[in-house]
N, C-alpha and C. Protein backbone atom coordinates (compact mmCIF):
# COMPACT_ATOMS: atom_id res chain seq x y z
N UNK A 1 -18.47 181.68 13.48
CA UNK A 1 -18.76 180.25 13.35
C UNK A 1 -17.78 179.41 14.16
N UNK A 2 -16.81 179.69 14.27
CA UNK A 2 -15.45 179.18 15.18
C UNK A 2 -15.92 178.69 16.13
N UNK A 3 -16.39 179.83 17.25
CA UNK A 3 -16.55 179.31 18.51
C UNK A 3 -18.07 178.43 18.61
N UNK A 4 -18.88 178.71 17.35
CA UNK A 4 -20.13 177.76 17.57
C UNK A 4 -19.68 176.22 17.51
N UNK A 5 -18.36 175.56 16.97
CA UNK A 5 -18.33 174.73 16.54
C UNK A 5 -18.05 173.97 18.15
N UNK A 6 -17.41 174.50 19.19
CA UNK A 6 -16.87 174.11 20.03
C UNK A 6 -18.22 174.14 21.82
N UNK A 7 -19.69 175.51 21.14
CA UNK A 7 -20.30 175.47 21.90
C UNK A 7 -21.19 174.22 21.22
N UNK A 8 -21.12 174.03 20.11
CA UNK A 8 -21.86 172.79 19.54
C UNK A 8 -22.15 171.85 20.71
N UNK A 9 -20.65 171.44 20.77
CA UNK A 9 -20.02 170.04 21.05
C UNK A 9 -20.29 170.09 22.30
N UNK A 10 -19.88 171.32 23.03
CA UNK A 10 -20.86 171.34 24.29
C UNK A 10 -22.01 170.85 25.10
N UNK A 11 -22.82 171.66 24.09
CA UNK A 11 -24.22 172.19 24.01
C UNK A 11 -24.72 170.15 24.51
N UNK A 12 -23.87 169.84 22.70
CA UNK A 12 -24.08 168.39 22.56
C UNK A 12 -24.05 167.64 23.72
N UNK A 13 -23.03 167.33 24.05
CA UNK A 13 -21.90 166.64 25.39
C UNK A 13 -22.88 166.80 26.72
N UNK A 14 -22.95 167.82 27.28
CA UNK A 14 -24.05 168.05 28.15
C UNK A 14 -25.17 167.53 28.16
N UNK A 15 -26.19 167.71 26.71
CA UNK A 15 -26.92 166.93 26.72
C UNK A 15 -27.29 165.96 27.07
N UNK A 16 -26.50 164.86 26.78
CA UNK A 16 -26.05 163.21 27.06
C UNK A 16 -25.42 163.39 28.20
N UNK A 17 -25.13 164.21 29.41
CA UNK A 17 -24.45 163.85 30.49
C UNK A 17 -23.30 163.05 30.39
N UNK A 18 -22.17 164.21 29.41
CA UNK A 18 -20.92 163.62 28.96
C UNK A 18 -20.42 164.46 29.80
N UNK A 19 -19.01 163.82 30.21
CA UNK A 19 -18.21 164.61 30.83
C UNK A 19 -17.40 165.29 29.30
N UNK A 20 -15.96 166.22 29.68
CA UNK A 20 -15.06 166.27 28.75
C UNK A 20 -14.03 165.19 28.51
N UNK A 21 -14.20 164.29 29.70
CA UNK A 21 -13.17 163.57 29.75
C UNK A 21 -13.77 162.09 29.14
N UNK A 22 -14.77 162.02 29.77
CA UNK A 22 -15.47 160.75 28.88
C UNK A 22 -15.64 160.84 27.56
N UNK A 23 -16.17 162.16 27.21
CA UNK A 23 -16.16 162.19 24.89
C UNK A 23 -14.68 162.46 24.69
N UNK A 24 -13.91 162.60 25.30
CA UNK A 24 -12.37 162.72 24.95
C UNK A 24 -11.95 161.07 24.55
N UNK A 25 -12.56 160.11 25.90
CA UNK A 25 -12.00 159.18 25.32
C UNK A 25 -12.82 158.33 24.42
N UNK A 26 -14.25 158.28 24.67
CA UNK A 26 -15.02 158.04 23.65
C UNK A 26 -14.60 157.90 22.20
N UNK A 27 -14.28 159.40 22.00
CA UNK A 27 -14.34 159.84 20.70
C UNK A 27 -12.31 159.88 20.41
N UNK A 28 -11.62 159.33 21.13
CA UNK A 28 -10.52 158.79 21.03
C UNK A 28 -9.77 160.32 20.56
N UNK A 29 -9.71 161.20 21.59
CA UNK A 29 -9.70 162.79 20.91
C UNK A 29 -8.35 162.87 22.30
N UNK A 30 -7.47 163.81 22.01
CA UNK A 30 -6.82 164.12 23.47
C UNK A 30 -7.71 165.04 24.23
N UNK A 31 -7.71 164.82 25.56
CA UNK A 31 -8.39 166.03 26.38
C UNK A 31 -8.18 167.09 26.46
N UNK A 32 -7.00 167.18 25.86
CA UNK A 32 -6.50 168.57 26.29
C UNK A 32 -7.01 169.35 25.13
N UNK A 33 -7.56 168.52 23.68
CA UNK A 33 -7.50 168.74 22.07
C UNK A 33 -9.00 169.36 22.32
N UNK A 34 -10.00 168.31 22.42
CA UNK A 34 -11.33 168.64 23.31
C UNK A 34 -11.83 169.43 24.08
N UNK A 35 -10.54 170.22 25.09
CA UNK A 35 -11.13 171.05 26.09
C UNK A 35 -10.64 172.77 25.27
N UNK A 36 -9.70 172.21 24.36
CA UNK A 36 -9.33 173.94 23.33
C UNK A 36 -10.13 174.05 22.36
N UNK A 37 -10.74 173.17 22.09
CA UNK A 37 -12.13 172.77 20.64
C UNK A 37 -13.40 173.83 21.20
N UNK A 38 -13.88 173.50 23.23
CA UNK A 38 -14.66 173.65 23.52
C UNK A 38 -14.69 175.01 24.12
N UNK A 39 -13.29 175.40 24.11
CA UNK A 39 -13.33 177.31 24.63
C UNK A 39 -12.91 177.59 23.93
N UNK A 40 -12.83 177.44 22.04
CA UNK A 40 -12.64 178.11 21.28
C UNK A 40 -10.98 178.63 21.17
N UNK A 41 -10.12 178.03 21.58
CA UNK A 41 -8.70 177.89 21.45
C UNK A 41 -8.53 177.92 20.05
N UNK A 42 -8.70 176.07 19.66
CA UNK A 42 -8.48 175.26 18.33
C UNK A 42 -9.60 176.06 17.93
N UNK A 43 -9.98 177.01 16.44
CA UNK A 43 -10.93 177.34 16.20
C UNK A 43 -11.28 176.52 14.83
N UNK A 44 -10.49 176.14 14.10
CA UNK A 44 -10.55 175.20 12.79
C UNK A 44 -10.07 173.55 13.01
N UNK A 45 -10.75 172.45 13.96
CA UNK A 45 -10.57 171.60 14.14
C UNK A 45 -10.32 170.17 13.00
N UNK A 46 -9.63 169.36 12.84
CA UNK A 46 -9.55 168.57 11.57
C UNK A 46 -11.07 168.05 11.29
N UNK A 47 -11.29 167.71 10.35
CA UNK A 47 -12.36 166.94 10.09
C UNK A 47 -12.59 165.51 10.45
N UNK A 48 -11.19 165.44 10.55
CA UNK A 48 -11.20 163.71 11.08
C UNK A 48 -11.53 163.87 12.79
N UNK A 49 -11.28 164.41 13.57
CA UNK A 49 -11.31 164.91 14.59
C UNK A 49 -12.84 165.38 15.23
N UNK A 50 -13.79 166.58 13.91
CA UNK A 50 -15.04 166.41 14.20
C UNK A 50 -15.90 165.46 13.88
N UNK A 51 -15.31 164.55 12.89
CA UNK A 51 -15.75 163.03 12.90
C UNK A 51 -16.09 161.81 14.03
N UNK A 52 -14.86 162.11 14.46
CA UNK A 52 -14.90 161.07 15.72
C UNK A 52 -15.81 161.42 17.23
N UNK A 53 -16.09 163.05 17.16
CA UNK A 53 -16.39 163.50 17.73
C UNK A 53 -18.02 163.90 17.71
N UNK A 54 -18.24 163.74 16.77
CA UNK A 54 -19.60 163.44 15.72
C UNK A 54 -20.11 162.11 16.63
N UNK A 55 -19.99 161.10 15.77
CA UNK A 55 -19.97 159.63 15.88
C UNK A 55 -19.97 159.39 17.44
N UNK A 56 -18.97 160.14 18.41
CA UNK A 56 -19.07 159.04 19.65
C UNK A 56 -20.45 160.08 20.54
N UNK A 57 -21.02 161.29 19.62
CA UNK A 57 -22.22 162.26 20.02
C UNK A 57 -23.29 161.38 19.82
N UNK A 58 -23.53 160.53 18.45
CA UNK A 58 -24.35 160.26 17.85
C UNK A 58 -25.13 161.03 17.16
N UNK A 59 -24.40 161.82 16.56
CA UNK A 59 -24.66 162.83 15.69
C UNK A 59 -24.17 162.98 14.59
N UNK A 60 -24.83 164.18 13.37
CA UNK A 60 -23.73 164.07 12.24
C UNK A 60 -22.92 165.31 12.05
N UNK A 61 -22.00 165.26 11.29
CA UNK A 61 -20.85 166.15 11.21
C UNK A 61 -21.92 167.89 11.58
N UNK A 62 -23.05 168.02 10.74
CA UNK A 62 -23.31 168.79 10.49
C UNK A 62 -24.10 170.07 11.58
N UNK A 63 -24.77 168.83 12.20
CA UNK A 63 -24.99 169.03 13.82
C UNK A 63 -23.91 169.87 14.66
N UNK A 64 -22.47 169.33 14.37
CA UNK A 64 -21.62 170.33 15.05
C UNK A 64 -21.38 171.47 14.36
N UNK A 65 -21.33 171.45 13.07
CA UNK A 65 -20.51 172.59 12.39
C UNK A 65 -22.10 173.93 12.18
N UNK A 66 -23.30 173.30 12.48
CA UNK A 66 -24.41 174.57 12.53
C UNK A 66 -24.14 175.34 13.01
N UNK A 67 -24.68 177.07 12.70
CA UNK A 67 -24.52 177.86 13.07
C UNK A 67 -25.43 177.91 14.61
């Protein structure tokens, strides 16, 4: 489930023709926090963190954390 959380956000991000650097600041996240989220580095990210990251997707928490 770890690394789904980070191809989520991906998957997501792409979608919308996000960069990493644009939902970094979007979602008021560090880039560097964002780019270890998204290769599965950070594997348990805060909640406040997939919140913001949620929200600047337009999505809900749950969307990221699916298997």
């Amino acid at each position: 489930m770890a690394t789904s959380i980070g191809n989520n956000i991906k998957r997501l991000r792409t979608k919308i023709n996000l960069t990493q650097d644009e939902l970094a600041r979007k979602a008021d996240v560090k880039y560097t926090t964002l780019t270890k989220i998204e290769s599965g580095i950070v594997k348990r990210p805060s909640v406040q963190i997939i919140a913001q990251i949620a929200k600047s997707l337009s999505v809900s928490i749950e969307d990221i954390l699916k298997d």
